[in-house]
Protein backbone atom coordinates (compact mmCIF):
# COMPACT_ATOMS: atom_id res chain seq x y z
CA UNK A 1 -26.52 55.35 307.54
CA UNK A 2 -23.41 57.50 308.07
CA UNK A 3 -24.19 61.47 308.32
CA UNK A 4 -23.82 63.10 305.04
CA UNK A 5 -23.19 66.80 305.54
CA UNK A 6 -25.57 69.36 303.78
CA UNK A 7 -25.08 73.08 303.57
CA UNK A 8 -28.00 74.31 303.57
CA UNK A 9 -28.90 72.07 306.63
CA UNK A 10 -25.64 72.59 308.73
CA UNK A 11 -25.91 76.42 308.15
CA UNK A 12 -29.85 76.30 309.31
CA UNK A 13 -30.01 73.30 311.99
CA UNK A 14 -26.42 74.77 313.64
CA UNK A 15 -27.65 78.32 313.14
CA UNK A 16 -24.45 79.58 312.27
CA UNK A 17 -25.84 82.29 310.42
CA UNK A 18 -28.77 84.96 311.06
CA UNK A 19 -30.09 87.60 309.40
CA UNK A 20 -28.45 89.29 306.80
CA UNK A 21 -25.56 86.51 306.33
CA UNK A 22 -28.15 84.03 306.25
CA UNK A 23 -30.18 85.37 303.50
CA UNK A 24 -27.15 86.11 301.58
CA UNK A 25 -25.77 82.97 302.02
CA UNK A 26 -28.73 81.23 301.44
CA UNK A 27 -29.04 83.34 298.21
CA UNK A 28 -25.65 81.89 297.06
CA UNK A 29 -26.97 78.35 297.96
CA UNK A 30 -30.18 79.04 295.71
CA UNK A 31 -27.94 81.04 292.86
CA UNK A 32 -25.37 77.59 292.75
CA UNK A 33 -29.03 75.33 292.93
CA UNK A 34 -30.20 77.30 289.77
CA UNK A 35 -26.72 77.36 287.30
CA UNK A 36 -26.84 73.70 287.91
CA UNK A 37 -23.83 73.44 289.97
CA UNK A 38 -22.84 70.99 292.76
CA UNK A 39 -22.17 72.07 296.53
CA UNK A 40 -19.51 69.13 298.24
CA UNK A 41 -18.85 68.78 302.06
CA UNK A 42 -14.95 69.29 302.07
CA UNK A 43 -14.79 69.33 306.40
CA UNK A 44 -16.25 71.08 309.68
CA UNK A 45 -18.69 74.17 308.17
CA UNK A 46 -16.32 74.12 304.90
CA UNK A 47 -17.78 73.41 301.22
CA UNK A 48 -17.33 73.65 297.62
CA UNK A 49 -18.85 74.86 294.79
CA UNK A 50 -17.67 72.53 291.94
CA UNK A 51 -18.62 72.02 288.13
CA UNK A 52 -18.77 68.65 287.34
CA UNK A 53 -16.32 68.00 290.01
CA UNK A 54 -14.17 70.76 289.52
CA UNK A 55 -13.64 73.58 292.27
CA UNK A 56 -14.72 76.98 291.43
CA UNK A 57 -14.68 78.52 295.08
CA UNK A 58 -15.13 77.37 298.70
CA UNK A 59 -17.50 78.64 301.14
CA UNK A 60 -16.99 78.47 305.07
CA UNK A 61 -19.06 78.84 307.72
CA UNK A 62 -18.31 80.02 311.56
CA UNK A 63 -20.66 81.36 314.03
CA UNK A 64 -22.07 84.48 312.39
CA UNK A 65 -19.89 84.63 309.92
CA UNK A 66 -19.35 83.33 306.34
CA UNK A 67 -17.17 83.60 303.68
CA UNK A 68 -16.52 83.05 299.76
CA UNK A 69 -12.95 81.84 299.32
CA UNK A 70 -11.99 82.14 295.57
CA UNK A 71 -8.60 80.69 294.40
CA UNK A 72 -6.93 78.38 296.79
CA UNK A 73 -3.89 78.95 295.47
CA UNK A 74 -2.37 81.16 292.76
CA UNK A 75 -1.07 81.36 289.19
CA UNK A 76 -0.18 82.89 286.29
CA UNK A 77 -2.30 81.05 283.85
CA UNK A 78 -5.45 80.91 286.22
CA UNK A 79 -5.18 84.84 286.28
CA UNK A 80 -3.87 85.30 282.00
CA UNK A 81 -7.30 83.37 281.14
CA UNK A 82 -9.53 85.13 283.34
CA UNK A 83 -8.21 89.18 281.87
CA UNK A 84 -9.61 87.35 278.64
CA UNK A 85 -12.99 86.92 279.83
CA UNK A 86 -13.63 89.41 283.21
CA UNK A 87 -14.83 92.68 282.33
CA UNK A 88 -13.09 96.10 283.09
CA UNK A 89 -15.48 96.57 286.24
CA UNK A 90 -14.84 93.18 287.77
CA UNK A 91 -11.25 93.37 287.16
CA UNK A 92 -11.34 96.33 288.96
CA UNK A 93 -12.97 95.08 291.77
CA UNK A 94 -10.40 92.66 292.42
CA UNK A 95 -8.06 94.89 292.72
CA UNK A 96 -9.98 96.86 295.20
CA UNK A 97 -10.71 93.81 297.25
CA UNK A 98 -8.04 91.47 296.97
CA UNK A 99 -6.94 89.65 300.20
CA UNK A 100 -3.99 91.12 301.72
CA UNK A 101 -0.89 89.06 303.15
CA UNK A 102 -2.66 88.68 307.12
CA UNK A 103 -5.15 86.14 305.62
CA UNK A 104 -8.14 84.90 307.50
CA UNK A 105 -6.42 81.07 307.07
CA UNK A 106 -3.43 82.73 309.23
CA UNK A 107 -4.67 85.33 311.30
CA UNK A 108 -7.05 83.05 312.89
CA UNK A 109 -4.06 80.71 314.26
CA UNK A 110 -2.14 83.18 315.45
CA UNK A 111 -0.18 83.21 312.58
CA UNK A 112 1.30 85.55 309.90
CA UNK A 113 1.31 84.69 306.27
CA UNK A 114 4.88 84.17 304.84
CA UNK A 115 2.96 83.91 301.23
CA UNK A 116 2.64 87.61 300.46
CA UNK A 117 3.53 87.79 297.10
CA UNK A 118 3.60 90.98 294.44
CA UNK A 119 3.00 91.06 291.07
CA UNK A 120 1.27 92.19 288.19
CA UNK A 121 -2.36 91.44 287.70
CA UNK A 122 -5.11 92.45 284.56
CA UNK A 123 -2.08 95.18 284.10
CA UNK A 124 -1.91 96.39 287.39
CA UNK A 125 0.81 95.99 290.78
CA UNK A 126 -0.88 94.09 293.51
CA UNK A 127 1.15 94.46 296.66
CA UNK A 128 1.31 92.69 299.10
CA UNK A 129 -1.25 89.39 298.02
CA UNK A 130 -1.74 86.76 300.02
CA UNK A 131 -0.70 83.49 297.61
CA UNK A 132 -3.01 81.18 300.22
CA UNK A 133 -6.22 82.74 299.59
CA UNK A 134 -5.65 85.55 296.73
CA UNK A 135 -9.55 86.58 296.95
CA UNK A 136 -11.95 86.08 299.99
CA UNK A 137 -14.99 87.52 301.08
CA UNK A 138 -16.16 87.99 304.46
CA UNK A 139 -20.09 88.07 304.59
CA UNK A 140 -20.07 89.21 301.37
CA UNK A 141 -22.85 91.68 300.73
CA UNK A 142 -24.28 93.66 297.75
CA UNK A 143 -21.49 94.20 295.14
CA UNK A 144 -19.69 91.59 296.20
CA UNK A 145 -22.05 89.18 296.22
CA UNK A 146 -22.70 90.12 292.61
CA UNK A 147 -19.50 89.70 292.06
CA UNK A 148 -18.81 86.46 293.43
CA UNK A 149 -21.87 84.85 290.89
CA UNK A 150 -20.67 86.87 288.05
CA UNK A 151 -16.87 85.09 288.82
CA UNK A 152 -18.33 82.14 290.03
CA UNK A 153 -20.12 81.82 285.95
CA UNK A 154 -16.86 83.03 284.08
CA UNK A 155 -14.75 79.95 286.28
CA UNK A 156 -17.41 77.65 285.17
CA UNK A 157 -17.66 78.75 281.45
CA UNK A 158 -13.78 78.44 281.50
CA UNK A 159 -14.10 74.97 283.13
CA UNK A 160 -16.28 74.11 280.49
CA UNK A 161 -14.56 75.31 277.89
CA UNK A 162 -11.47 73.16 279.15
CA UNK A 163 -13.39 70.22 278.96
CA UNK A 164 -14.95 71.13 275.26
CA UNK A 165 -11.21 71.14 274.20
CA UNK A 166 -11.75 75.15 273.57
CA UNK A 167 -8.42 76.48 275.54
CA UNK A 168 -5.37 74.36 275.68
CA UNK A 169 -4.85 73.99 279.11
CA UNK A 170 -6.39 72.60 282.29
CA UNK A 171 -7.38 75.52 284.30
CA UNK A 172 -6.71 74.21 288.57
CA UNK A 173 -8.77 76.31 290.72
């Protein structure tokens, strides 16, 4: 039988992860396990959490560290629903921790993103956002951490809601 990749297996068995980063991202795993959502092998140490086959986020894996990649790529609509359903605090978050143009996805080939994009976001300039990879967290931690599972919810609510026939257009994460 052909090797079916499993995150919480690759990230123990290949101890990519120690510590810290492996209780938080084994938190994640258990936090996903519990809102009944799906974790897919998309390649290498890369995965996604999906909704009923949807993508809310990705998470990726590389010796010692991890991250939470939100938002693949951006748009308009993606951000106009969310400012109808993230609160003050979280929208103020992003803007505090948004990923800037040198993206991980760049910087680590040597690379510098030609995506940087500006524009207005929840009511406020963002300068200078990478349009690869608008949100990512790097061994996310604490706060972040809280946030990620408070966005990860609202994506799936929204997803939900899509499907319910409740908004009027297909949110693409």
């Amino acid at each position: 039988m052909p090797y079916k990749p499993s995150l919480k297996y690759d990230v123990l068995a290949n101890e990519l992860l120690n510590g810290e980063n492996l209780k938080n991202a084994l938190h994640i795993y258990d936090f996903v396990k519990a809102n009944k959502l799906s974790i897919s092998w998309a390649y290498n140490d890369n995965y996604n959490i999906n909704n009923k086959g949807k993508r809310i986020c990705s998470i990726k894996f590389y010796k010692d560290v991890w991250n939470i990649i939100f938002f693949k790529r951006i748009s308009d609509e993606i951000f106009d629903k969310l400012n109808l359903y993230l609160s003050d605090d979280m929208k103020k978050f992003f803007h505090e921790n948004y990923t800037k143009a040198n993206c991980s996805g760049h910087v680590e080939k040597g690379e510098i993103c030609l995506y940087a994009i500006n524009k207005i976001i929840f009511g406020q300039a963002v300068v200078n956002l990478c349009a690869c990879n608008p949100l990512v967290f790097n061994n996310p931690t604490g706060e972040m951490l809280d946030f990620s599972k408070e966005l990860i919810m609202v994506i799936k609510n929204l997803l939900d809601e899509n499907r319910t026939g409740q908004t009027k257009s297909i949110i693409q994460l």
